[in-house]
C-alpha atoms as a PDB file:
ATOM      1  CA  UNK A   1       0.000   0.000   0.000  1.00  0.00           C
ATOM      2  CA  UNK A   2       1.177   3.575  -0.634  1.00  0.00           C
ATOM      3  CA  UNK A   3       0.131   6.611   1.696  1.00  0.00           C
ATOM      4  CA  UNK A   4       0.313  10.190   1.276  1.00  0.00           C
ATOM      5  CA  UNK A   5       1.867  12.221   4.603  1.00  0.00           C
ATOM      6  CA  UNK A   6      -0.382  12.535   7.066  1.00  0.00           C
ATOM      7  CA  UNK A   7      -0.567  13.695  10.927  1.00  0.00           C
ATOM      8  CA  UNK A   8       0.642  10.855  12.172  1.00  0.00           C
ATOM      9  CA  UNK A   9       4.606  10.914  10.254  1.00  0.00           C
ATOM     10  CA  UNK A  10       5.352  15.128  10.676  1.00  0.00           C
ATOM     11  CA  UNK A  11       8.555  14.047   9.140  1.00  0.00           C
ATOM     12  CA  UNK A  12       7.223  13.325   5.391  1.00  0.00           C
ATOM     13  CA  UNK A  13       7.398  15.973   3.285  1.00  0.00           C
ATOM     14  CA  UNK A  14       4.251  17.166   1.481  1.00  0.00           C
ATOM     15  CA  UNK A  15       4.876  15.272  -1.292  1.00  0.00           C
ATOM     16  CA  UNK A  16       6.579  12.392   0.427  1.00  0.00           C
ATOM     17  CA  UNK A  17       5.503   8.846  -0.253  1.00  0.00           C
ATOM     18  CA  UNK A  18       5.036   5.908   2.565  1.00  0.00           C
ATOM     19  CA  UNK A  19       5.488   2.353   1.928  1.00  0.00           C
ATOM     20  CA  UNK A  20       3.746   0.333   3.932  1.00  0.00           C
ATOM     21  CA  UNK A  21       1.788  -3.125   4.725  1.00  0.00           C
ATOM     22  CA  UNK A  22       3.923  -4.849   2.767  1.00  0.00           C
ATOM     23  CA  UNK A  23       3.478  -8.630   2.922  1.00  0.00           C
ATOM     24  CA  UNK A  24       3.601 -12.032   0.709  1.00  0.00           C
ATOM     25  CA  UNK A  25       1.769 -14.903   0.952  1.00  0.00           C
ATOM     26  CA  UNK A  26       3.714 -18.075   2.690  1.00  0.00           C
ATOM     27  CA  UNK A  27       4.064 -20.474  -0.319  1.00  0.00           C
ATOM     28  CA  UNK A  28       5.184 -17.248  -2.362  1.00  0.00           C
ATOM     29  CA  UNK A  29       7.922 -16.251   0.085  1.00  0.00           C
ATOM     30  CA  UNK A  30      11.867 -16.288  -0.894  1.00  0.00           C
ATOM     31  CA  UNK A  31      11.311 -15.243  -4.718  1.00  0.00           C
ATOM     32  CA  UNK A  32      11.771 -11.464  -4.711  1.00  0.00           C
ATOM     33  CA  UNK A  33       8.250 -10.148  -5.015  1.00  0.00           C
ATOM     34  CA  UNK A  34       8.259  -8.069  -2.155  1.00  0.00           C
ATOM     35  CA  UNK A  35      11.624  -6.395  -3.756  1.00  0.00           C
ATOM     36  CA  UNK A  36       9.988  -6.184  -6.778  1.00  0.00           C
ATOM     37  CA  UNK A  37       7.325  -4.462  -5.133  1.00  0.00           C
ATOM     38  CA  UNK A  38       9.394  -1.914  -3.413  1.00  0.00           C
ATOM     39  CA  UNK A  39      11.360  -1.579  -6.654  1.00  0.00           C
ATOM     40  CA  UNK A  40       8.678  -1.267  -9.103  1.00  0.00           C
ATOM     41  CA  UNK A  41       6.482   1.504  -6.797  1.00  0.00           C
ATOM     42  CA  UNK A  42       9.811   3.383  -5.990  1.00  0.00           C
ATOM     43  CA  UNK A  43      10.073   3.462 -10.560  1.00  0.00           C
ATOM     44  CA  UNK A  44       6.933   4.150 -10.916  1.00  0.00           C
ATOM     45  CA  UNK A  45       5.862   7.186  -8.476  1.00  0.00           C
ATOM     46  CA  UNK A  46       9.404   8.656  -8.041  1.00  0.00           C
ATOM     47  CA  UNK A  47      10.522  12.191  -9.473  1.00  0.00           C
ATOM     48  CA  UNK A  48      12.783  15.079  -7.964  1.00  0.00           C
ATOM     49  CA  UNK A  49      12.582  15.719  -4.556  1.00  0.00           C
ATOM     50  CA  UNK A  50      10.100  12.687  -3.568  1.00  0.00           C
ATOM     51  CA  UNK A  51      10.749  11.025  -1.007  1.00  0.00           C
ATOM     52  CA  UNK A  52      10.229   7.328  -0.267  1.00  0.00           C
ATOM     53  CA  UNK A  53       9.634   6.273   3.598  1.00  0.00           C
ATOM     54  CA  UNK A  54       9.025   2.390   4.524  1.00  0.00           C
ATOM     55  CA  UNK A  55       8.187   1.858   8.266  1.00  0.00           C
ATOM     56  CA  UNK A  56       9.305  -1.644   9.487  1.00  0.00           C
ATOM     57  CA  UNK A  57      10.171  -2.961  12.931  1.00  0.00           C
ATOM     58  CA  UNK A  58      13.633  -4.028  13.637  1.00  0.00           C
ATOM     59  CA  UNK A  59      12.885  -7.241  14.517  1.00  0.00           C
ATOM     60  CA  UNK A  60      10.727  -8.041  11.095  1.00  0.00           C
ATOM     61  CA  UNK A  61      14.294  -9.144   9.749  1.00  0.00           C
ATOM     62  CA  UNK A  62      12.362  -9.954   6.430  1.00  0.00           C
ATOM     63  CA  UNK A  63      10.542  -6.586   5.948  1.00  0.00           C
ATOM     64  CA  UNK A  64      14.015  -4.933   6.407  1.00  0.00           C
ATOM     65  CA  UNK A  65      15.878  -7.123   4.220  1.00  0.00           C
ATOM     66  CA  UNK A  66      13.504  -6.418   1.751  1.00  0.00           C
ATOM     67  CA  UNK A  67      13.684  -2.950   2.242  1.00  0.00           C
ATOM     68  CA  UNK A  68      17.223  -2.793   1.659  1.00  0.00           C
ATOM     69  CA  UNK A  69      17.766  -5.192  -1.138  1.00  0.00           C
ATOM     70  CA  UNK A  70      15.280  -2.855  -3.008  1.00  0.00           C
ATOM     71  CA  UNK A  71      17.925   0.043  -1.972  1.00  0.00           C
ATOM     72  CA  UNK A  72      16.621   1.849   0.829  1.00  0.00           C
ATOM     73  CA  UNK A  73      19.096   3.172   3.119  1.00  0.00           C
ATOM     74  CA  UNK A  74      17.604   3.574   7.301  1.00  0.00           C
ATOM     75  CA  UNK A  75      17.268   7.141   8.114  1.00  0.00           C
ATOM     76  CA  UNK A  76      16.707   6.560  11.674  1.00  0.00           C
ATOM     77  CA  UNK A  77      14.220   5.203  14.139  1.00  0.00           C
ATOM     78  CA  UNK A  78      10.503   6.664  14.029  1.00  0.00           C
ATOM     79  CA  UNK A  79       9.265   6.528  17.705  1.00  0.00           C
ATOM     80  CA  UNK A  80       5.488   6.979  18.514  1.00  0.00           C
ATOM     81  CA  UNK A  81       4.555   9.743  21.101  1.00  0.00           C
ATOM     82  CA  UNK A  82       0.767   9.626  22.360  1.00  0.00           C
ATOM     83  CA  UNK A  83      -0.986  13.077  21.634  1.00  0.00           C
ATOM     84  CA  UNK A  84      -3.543  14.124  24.462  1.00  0.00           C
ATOM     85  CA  UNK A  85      -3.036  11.118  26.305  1.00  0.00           C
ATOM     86  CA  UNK A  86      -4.534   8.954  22.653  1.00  0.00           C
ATOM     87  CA  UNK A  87      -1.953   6.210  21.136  1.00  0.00           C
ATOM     88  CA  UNK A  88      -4.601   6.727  18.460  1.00  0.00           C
ATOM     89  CA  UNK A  89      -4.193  10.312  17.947  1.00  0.00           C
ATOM     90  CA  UNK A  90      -0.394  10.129  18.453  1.00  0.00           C
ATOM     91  CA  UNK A  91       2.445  10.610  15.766  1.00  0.00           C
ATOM     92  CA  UNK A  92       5.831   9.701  14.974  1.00  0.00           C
ATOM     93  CA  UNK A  93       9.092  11.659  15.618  1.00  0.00           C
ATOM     94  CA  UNK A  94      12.409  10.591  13.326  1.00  0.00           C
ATOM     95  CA  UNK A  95      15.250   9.871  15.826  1.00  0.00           C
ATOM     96  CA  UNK A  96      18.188   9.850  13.401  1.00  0.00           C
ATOM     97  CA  UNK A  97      19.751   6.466  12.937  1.00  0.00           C
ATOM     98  CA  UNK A  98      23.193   7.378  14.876  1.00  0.00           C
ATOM     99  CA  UNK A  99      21.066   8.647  17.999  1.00  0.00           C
ATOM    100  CA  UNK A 100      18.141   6.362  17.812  1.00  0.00           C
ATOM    101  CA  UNK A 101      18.082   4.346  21.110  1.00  0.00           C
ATOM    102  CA  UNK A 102      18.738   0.547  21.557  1.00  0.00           C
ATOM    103  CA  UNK A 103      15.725  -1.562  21.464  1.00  0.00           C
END
């Protein structure tokens, strides 16, 4: 799936794409598609200035090898902060990678 920024990731620029809910079928798994997937939507909706942010946890060792065998580099550590006491109606602030804390 591919989101617009919204309040939730301040970070994203206004015409900053998300990559998200990315996930393969188990008898599919091990060929590529989810590279290919990455790959082909990073091609496809990417022009000067965009852009692309994929949110993974660092424990889903598949989502980020994925992630980086389709070349994206980590920027950091996106860490949610609850908003008038809501985890709903909380957002995400970009701790850069070299400063993010240990998990």
């Amino acid at each position: 799936i591919v989101f617009p920024p919204y309040f939730a990731f301040p970070f994203m620029g206004s015409d900053d794409v998300q990559i998200g809910l990315v996930t393969t079928a188990p008898d599919h798994r091990g060929r590529g598609l989810a590279v290919f997937a990455i790959r082909e939507i990073v091609r496809r909706l990417g022009r000067p200035g965009r852009r692309f942010w994929y949110l993974t946890d660092a424990s889903n060792e598949a989502s980020v090898r994925a992630a980086s065998a389709a070349g994206l580099v980590a920027v950091g550590e996106a860490l949610h902060e609850r908003r008038l006491g809501s985890r709903r109606l909380g957002a995400y602030r970009l701790a850069p990678a070299d400063v993010a804390p240990a998990r």
